[in-house]
N, C-alpha and C. Protein backbone atom coordinates (compact mmCIF):
# COMPACT_ATOMS: atom_id res chain seq x y z
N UNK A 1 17.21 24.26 -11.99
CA UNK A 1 16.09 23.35 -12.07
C UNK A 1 15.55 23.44 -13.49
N UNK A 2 15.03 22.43 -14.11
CA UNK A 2 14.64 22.27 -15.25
C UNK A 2 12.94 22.65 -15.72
N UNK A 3 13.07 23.39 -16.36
CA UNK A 3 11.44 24.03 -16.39
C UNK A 3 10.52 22.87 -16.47
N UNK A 4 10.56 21.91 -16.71
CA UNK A 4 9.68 20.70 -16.46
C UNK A 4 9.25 20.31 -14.92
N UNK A 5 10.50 20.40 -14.52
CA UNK A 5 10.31 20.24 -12.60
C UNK A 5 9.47 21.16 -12.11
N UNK A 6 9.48 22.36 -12.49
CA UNK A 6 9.37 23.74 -12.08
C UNK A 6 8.12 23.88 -12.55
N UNK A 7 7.77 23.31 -13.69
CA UNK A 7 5.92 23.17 -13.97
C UNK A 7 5.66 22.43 -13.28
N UNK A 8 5.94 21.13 -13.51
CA UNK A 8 5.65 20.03 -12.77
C UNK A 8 5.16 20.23 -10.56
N UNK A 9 6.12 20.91 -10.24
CA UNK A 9 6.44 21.68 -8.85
C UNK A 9 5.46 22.72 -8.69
N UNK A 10 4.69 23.49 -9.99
CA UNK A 10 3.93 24.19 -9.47
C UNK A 10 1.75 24.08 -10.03
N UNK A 11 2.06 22.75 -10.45
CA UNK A 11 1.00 21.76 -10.94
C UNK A 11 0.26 21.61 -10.10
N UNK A 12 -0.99 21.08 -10.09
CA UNK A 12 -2.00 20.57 -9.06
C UNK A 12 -1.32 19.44 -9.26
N UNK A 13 -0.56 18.36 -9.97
CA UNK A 13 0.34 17.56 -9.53
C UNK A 13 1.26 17.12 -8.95
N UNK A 14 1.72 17.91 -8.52
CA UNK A 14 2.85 17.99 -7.53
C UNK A 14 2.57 17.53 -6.06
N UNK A 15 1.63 17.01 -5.37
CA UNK A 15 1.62 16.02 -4.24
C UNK A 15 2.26 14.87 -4.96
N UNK A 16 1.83 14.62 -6.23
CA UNK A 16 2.61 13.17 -6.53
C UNK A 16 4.00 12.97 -6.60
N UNK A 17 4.74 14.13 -6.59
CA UNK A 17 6.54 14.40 -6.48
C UNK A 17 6.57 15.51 -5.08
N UNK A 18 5.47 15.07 -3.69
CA UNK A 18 6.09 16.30 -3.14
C UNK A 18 7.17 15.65 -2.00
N UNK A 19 7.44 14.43 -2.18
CA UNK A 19 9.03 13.53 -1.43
C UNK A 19 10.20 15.10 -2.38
N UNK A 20 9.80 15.32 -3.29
CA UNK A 20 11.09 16.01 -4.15
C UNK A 20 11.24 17.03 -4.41
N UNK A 21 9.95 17.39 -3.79
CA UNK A 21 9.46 18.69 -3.69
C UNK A 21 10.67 20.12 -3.16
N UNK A 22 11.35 19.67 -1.87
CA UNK A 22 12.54 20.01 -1.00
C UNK A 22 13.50 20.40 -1.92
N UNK A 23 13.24 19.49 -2.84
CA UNK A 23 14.60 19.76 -3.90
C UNK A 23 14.83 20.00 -5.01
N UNK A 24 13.17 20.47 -5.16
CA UNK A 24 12.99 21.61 -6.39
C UNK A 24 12.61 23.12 -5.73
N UNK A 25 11.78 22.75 -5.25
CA UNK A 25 11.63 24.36 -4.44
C UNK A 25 12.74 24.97 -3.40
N UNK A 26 13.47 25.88 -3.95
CA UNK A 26 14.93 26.24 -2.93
C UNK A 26 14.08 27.12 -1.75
N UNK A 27 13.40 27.46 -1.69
CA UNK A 27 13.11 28.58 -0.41
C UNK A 27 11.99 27.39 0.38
N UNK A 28 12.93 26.95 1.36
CA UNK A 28 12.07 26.29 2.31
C UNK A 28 10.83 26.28 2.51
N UNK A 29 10.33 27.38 3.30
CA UNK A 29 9.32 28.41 3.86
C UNK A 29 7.91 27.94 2.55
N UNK A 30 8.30 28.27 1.52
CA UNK A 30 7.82 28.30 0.33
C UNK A 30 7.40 27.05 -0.02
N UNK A 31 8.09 26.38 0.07
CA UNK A 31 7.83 24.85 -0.07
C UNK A 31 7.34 24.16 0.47
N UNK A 32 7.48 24.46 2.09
CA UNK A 32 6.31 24.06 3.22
C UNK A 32 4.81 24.18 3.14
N UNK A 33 4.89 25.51 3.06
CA UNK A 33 3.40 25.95 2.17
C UNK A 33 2.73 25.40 1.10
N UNK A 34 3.85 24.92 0.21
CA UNK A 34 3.21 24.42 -0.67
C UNK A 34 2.96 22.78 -0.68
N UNK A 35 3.86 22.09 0.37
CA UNK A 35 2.96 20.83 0.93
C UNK A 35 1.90 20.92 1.91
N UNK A 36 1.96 21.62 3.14
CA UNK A 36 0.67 21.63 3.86
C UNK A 36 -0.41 22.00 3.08
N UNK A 37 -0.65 22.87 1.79
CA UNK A 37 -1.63 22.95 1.02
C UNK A 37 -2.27 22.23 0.91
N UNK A 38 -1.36 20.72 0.37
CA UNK A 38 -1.92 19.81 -0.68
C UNK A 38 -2.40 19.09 0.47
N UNK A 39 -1.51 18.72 1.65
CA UNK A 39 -2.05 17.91 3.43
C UNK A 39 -3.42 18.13 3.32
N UNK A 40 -3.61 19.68 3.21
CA UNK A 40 -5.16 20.27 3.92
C UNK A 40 -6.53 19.96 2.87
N UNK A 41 -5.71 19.12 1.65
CA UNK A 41 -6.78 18.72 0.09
C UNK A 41 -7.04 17.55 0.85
N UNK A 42 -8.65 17.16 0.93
CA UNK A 42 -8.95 16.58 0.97
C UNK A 42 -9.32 14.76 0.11
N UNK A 43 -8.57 15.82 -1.01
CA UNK A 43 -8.90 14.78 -2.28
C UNK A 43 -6.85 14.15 -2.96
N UNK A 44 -6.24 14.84 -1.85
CA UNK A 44 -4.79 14.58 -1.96
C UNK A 44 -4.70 13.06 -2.71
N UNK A 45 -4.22 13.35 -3.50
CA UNK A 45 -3.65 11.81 -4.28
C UNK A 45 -2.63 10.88 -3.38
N UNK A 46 -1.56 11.46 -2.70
CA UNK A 46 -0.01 11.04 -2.58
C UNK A 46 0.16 11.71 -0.93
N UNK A 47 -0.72 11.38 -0.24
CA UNK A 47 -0.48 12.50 1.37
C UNK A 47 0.52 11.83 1.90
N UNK A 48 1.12 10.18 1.39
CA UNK A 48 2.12 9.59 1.80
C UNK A 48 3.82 10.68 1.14
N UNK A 49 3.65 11.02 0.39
CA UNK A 49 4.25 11.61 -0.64
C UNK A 49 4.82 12.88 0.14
N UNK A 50 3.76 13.42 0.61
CA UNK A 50 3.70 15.26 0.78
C UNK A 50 3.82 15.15 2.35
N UNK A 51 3.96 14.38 2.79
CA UNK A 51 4.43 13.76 4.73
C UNK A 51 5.84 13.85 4.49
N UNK A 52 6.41 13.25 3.54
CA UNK A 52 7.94 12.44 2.96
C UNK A 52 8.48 14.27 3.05
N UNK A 53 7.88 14.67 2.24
CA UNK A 53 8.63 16.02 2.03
C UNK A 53 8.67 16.78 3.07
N UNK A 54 7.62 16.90 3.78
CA UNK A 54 7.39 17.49 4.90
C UNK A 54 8.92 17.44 5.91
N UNK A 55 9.19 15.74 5.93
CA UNK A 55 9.65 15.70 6.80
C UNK A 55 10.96 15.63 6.38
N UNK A 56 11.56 16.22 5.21
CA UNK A 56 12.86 16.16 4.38
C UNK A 56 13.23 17.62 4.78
N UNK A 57 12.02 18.15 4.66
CA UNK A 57 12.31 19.78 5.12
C UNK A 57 13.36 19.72 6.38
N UNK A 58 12.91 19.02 7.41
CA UNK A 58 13.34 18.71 8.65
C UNK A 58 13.24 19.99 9.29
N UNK A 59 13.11 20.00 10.64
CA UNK A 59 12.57 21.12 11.52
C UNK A 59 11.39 21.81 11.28
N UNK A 60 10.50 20.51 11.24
CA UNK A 60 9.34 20.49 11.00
C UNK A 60 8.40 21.35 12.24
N UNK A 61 7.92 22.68 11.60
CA UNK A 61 6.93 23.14 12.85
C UNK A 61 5.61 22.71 12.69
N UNK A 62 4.74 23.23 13.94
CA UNK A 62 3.70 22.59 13.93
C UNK A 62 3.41 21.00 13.59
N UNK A 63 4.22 20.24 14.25
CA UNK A 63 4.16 18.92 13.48
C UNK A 63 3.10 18.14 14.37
N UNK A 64 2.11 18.27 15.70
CA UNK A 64 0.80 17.73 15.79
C UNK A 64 -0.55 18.70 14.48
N UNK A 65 0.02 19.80 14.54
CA UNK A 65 -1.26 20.43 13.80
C UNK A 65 -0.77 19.15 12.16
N UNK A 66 0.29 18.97 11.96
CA UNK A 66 0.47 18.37 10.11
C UNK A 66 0.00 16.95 10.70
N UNK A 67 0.19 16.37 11.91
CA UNK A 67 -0.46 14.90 12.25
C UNK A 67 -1.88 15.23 11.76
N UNK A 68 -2.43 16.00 12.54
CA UNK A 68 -4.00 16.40 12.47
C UNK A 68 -4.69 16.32 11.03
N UNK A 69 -3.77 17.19 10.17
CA UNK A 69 -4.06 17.09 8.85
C UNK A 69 -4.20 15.84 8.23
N UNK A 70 -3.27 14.83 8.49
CA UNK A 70 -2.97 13.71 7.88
C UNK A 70 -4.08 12.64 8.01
N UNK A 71 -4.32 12.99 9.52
CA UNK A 71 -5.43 11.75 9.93
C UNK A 71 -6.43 11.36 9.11
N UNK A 72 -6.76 12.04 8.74
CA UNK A 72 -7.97 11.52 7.68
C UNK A 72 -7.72 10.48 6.37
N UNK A 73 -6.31 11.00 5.83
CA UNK A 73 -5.69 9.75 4.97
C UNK A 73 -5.56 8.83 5.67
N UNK A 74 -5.43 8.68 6.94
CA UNK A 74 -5.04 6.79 7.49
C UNK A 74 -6.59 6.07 7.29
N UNK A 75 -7.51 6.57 7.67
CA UNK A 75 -9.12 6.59 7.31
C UNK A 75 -9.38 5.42 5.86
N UNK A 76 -8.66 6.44 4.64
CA UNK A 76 -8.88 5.95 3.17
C UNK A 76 -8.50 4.54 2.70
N UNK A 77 -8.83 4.12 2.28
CA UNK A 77 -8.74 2.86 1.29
C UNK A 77 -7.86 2.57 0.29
N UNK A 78 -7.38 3.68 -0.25
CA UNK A 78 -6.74 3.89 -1.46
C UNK A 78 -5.66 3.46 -1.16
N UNK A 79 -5.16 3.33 -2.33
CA UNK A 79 -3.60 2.30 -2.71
C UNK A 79 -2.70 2.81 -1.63
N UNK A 80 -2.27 4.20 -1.58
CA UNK A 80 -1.43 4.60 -1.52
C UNK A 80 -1.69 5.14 0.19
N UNK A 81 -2.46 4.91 0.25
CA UNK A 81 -3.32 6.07 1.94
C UNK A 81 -2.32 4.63 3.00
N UNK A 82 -2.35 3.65 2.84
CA UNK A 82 -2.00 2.88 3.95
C UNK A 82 -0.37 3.33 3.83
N UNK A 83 0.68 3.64 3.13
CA UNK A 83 1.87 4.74 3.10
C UNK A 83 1.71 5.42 4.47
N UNK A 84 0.42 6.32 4.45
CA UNK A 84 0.42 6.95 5.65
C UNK A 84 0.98 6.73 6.87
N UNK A 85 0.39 6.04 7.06
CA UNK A 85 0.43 5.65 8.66
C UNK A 85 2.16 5.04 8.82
N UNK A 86 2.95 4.43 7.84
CA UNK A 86 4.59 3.99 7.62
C UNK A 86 5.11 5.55 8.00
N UNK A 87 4.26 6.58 7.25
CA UNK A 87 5.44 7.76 7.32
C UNK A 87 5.26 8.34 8.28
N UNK A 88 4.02 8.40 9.13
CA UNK A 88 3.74 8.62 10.17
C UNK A 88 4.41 8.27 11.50
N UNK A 89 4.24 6.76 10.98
CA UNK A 89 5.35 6.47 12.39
C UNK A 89 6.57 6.42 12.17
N UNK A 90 7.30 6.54 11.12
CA UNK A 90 8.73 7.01 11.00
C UNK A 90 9.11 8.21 11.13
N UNK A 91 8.36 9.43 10.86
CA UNK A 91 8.57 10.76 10.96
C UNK A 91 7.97 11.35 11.80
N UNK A 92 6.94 10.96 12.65
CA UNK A 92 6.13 11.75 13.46
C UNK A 92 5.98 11.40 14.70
N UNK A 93 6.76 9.97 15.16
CA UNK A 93 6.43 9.31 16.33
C UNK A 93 6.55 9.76 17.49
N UNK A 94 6.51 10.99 17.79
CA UNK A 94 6.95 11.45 19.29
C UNK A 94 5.50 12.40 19.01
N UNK A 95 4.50 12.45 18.23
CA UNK A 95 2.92 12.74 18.30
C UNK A 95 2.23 12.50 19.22
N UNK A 96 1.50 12.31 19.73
CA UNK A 96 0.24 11.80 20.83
C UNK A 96 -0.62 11.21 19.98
N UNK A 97 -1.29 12.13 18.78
CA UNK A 97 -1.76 11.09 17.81
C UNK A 97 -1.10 10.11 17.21
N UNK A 98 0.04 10.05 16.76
CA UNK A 98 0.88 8.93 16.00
C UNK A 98 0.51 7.85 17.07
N UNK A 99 0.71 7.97 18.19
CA UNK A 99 1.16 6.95 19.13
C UNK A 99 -0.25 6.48 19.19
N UNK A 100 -1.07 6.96 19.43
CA UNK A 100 -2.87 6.35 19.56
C UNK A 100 -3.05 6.08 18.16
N UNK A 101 -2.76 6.45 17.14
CA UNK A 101 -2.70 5.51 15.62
C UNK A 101 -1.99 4.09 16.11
N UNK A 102 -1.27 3.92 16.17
CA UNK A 102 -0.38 2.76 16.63
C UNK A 102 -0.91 1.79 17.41
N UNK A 103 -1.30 2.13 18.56
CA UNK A 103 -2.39 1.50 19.60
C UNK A 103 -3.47 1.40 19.02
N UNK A 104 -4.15 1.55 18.24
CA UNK A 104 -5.52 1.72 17.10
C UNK A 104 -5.05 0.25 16.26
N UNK A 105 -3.70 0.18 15.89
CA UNK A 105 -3.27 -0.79 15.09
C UNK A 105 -3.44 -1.76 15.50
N UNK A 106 -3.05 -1.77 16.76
CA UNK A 106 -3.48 -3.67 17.62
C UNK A 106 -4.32 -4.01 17.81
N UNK A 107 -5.53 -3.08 17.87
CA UNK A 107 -6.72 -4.20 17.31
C UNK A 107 -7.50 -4.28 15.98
N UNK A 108 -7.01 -3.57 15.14
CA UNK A 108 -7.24 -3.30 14.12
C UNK A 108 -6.64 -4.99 12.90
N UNK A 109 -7.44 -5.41 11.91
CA UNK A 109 -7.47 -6.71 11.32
C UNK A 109 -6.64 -6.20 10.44
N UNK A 110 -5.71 -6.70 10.41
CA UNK A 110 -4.55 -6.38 9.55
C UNK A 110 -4.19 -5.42 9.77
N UNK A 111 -3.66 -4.65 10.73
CA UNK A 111 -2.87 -3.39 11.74
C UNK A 111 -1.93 -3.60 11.15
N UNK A 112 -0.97 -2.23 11.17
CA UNK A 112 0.36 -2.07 10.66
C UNK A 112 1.37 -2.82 11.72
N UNK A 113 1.43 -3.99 12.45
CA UNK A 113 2.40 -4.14 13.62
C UNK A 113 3.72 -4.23 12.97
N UNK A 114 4.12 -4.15 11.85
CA UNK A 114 5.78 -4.00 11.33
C UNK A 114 5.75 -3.10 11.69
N UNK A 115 5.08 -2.17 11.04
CA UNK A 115 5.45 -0.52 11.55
C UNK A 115 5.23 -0.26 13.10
N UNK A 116 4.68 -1.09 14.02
CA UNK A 116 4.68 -0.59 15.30
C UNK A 116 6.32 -1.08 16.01
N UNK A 117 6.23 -2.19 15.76
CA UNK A 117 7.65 -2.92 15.92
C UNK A 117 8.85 -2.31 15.20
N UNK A 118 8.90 -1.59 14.32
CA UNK A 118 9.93 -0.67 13.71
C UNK A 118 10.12 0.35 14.13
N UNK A 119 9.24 1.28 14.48
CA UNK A 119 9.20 2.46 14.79
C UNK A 119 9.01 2.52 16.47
N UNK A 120 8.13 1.93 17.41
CA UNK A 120 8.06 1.93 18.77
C UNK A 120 8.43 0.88 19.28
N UNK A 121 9.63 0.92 18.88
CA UNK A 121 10.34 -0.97 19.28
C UNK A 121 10.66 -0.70 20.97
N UNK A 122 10.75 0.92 21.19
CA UNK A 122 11.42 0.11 22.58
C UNK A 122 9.68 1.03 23.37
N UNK A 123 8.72 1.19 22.80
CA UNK A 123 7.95 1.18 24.07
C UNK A 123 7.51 -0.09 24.38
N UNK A 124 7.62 -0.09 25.57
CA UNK A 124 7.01 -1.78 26.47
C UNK A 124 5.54 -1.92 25.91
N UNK A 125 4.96 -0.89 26.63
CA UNK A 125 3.35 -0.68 26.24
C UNK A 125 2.66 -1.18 24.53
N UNK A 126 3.26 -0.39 23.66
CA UNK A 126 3.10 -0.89 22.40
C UNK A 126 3.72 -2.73 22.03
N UNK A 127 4.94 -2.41 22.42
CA UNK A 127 5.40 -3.95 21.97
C UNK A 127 4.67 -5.11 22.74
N UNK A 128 4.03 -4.57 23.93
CA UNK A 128 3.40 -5.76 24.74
C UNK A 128 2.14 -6.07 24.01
N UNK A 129 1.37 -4.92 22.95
CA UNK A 129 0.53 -5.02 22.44
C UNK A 129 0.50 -5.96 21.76
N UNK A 130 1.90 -5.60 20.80
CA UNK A 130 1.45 -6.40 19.42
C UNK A 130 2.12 -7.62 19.90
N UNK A 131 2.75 -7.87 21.02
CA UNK A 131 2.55 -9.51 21.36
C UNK A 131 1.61 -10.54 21.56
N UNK A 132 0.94 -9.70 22.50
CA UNK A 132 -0.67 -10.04 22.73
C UNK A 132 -0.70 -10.35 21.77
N UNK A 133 -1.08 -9.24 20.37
CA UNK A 133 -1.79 -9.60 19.05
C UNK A 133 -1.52 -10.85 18.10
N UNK A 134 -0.41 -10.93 18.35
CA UNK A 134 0.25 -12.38 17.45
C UNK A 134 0.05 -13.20 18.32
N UNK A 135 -0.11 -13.59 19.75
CA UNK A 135 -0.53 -14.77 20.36
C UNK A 135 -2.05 -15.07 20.49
């Protein structure tokens, strides 16, 4: 790894590269830690970012407690916070929260329904939603 990555990787910047995070930091364990950190910042720049990595790790533990964390970015305004809820339901969808995010979406004015229709295409329940919603 190139000492630039490796600063960069151990920066208060590094939510903004933590999708790449996996593949600068070789010790898993280590690297986990060092995204749920940035999850548990309230002031996280990139929580779309540091989800990505999360879930690159793969065999993701605790993955309602990292939903839990996240929730508060679907909340935000910011550019990048509506990411959330995409990586959410691509990586987390077998949650209890993911799934009540989702259902939150159909009545919600401008709800993510691509992402409900992408990701919970075959629950009836959800897809009956966002039918409703478009009719």
């Amino acid at each position: 790894m190139s000492a630039a990555l490796a600063d960069l990787a151990n920066s208060p910047r590094a939510a903004e590269i933590g999708h790449l995070l996996p593949r600068i930091i070789s010790e898993p364990e280590v690297c986990r830690q060092r995204l749920v950190s940035f999850l548990g910042d309230p002031k996280c720049r990139r929580p779309d970012l540091v989800l990505e990595g999360l879930a690159r790790l793969g065999n993701t533990q605790n993955r309602d407690e990292l939903v839990s964390m996240a929730m508060p970015f679907t909340e935000r305004d910011t550019l990048w916070d509506t990411r959330v809820k995409d990586v959410l339901f691509s990586s987390f969808s077998d949650c209890r929260q993911v799934k009540d995010l989702a259902r939150r979406q159909l009545s919600t004015h401008e709800g993510n329904l691509a992402g409900i229709v992408q990701f919970f295409g075959s629950n009836p329940d959800l897809m009956g939603g966002v039918l409703a919603t478009l009719n």
